[in-house]
Protein backbone atom coordinates (compact mmCIF):
# COMPACT_ATOMS: atom_id res chain seq x y z
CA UNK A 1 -8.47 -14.10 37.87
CA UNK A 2 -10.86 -14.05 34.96
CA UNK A 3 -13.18 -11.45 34.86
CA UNK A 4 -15.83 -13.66 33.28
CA UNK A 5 -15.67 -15.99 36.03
CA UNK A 6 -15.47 -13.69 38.81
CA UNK A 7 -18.68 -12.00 37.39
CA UNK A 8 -20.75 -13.81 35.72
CA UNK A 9 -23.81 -11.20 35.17
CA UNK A 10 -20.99 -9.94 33.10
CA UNK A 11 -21.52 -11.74 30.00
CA UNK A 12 -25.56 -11.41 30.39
CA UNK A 13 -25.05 -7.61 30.64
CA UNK A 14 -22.96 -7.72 27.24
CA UNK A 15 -25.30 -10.05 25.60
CA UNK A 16 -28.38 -7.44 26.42
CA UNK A 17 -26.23 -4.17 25.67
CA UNK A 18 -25.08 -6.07 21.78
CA UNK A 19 -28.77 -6.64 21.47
CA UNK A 20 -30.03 -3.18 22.27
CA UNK A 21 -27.04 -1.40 19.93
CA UNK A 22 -28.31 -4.00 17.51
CA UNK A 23 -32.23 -3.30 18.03
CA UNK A 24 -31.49 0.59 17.94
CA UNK A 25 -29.11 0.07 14.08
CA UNK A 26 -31.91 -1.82 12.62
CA UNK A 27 -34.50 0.46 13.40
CA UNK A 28 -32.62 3.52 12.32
CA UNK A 29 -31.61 1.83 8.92
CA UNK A 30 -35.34 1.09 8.32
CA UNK A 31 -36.65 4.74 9.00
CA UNK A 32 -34.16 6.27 8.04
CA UNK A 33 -33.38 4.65 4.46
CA UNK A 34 -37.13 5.57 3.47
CA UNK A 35 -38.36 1.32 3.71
CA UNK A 36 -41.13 2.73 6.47
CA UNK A 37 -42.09 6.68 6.48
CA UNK A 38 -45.13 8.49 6.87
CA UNK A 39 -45.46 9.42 3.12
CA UNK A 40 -45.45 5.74 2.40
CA UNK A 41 -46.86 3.85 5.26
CA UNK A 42 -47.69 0.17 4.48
CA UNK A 43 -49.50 -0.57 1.99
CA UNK A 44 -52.71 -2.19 2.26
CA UNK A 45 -55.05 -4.29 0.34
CA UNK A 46 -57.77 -2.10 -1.44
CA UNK A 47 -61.05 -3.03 0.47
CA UNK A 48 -63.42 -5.32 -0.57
CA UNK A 49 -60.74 -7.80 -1.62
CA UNK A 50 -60.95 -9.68 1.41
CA UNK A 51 -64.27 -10.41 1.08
CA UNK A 52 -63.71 -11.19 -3.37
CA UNK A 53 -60.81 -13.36 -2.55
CA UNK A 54 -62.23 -15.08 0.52
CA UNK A 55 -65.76 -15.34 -0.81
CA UNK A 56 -64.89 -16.34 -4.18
CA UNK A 57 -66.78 -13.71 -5.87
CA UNK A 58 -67.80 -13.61 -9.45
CA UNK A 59 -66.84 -10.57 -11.01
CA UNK A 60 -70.91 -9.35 -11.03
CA UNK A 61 -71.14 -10.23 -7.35
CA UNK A 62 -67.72 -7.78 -6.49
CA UNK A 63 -69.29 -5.01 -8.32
CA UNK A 64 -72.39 -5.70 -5.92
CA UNK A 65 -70.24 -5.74 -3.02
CA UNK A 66 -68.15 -2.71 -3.74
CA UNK A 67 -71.60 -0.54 -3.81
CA UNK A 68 -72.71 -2.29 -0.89
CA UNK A 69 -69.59 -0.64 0.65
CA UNK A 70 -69.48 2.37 -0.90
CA UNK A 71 -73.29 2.75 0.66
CA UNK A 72 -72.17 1.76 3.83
CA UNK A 73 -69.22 4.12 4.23
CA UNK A 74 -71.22 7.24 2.88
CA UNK A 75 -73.84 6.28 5.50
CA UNK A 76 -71.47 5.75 8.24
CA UNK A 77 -68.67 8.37 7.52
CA UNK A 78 -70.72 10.80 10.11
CA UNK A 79 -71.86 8.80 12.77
CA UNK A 80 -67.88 7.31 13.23
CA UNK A 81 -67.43 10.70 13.63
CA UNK A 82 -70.06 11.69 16.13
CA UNK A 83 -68.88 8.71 18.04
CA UNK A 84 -65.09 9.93 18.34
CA UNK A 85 -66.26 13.34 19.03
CA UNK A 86 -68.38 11.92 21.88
CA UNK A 87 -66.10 9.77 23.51
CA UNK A 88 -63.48 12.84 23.85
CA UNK A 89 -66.35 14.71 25.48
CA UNK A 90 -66.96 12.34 27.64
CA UNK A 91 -63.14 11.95 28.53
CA UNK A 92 -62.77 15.79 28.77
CA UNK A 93 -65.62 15.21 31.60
CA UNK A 94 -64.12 12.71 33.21
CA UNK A 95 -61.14 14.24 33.60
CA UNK A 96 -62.69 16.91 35.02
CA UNK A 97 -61.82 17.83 38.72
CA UNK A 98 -65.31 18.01 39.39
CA UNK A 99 -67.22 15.75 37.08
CA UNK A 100 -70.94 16.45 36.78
CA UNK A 101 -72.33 13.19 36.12
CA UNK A 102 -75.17 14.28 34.94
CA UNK A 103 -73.32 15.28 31.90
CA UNK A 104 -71.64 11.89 32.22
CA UNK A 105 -74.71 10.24 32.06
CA UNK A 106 -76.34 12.33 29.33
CA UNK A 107 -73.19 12.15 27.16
CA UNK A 108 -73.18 8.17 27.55
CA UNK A 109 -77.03 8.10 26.06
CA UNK A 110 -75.92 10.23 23.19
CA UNK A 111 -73.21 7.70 22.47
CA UNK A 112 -75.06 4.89 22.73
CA UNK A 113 -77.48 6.12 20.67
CA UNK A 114 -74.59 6.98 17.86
CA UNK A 115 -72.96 3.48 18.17
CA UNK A 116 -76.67 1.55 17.51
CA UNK A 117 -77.06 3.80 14.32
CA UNK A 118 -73.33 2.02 13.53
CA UNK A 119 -74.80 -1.11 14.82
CA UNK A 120 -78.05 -1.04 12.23
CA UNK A 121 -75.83 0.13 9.34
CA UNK A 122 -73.50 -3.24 10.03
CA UNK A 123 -76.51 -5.18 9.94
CA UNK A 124 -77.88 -3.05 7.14
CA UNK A 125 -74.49 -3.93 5.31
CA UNK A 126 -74.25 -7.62 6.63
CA UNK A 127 -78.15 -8.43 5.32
CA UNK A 128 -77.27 -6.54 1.53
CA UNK A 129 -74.17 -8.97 0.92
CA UNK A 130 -76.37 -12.01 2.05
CA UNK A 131 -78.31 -11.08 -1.10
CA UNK A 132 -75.75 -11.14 -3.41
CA UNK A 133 -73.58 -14.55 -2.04
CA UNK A 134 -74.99 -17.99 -2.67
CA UNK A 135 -75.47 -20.25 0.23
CA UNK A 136 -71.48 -21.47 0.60
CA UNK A 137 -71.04 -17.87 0.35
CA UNK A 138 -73.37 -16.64 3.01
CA UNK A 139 -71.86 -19.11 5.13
CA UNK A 140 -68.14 -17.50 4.70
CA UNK A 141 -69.45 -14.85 5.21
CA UNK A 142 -71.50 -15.36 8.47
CA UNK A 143 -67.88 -16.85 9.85
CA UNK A 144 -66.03 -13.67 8.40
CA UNK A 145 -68.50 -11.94 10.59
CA UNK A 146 -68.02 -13.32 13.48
CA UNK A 147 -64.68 -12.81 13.75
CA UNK A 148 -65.02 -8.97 12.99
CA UNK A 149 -67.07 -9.46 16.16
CA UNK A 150 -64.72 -11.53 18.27
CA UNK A 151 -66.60 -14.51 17.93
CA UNK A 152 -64.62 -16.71 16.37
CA UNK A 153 -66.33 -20.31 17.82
CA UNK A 154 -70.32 -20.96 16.66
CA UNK A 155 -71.21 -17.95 17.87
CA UNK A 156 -73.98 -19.49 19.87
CA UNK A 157 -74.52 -20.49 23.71
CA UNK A 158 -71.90 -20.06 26.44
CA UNK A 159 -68.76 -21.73 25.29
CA UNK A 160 -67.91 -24.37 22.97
CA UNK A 161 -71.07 -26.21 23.80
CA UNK A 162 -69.36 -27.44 27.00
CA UNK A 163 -72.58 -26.96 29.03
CA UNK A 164 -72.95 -24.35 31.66
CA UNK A 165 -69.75 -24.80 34.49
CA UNK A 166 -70.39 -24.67 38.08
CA UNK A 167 -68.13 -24.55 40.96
CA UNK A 168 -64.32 -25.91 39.95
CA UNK A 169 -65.16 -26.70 36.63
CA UNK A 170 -67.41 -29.71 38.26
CA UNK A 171 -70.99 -29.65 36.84
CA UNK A 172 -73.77 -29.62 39.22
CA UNK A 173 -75.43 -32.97 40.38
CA UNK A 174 -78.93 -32.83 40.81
CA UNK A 175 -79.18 -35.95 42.23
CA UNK A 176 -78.08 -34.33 45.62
């Protein structure tokens, strides 16, 4: 009798075991032979060059744009900080057996109020690099934007300008 045809999970199990063993080498060889450690994570780009490359900045305009971002990080260096600090308060009182929600609520208004300072400084930030791109510029960076926001369609309306949707997908007749 052959084995393999007497069970045939048999060669599925070998398949997924040869895998794993495989899986496991790999990731050992790349930790391990200093490719990916903590004292040299990857390496990313220097910021600002997104916006230089995908803008097509002049070199005037990046210097602009690397002050604008200075700014905005000195600005905004606290209140990221203020808003960490508050949502661990606010998960140390949730996790509380007995949660005062009073606390709840009062930590909430404190972090709300922390994340519109962030929200003005983006806009701050946003409106400063508007003055220094052209119009072809602006509009990059408008779309750039709006996928920082997770709007990555127009931006505008519900949808994809599909019109409203009612029951099923059907739109409504009026005529009824």
């Amino acid at each position: 009798m052959n084995l393999f045809k007497k069970y045939r999970i048999l060669p599925w199990i070998l398949a997924f075991v040869s895998i794993v063993i495989v899986s496991a080498a790999t990731s050992y060889l790349i930790f391990n032979a200093g490719v990916l450690t903590k004292e040299r994570p990857i390496e990313s780009a220097k910021p600002g060059t997104v916006l230089e490359t995908e803008l097509s900045l002049t070199p005037d305009q990046s210097i602009k744009v690397e002050q604008i971002n200075n700014s905005f990080k000195e600005t905004t260096e606290t209140v990221i900080s203020e808003i960490q600090e508050k949502k661990v308060e606010l998960l140390d009182e949730l996790s509380k057996d007995q949660t005062d929600t009073n606390i709840v609520s009062k930590i909430a208004d404190e972090l709300s109020a922390e994340q519109k300072q962030l929200q003005k400084a983006n806009i701050n930030q946003f409106l400063e690099l508007k003055k220094v791109c052209n119009t072809e510029q602006t509009k990059k960076l408008s779309q750039i934007y709006s996928e920082l926001y997770g709007c990555s369609g127009k931006g505008k309306g519900q949808g994809q300008g599909m019109g409203h949707r009612h029951r099923w997908g059907q739109q409504r007749n009026n005529n009824q």
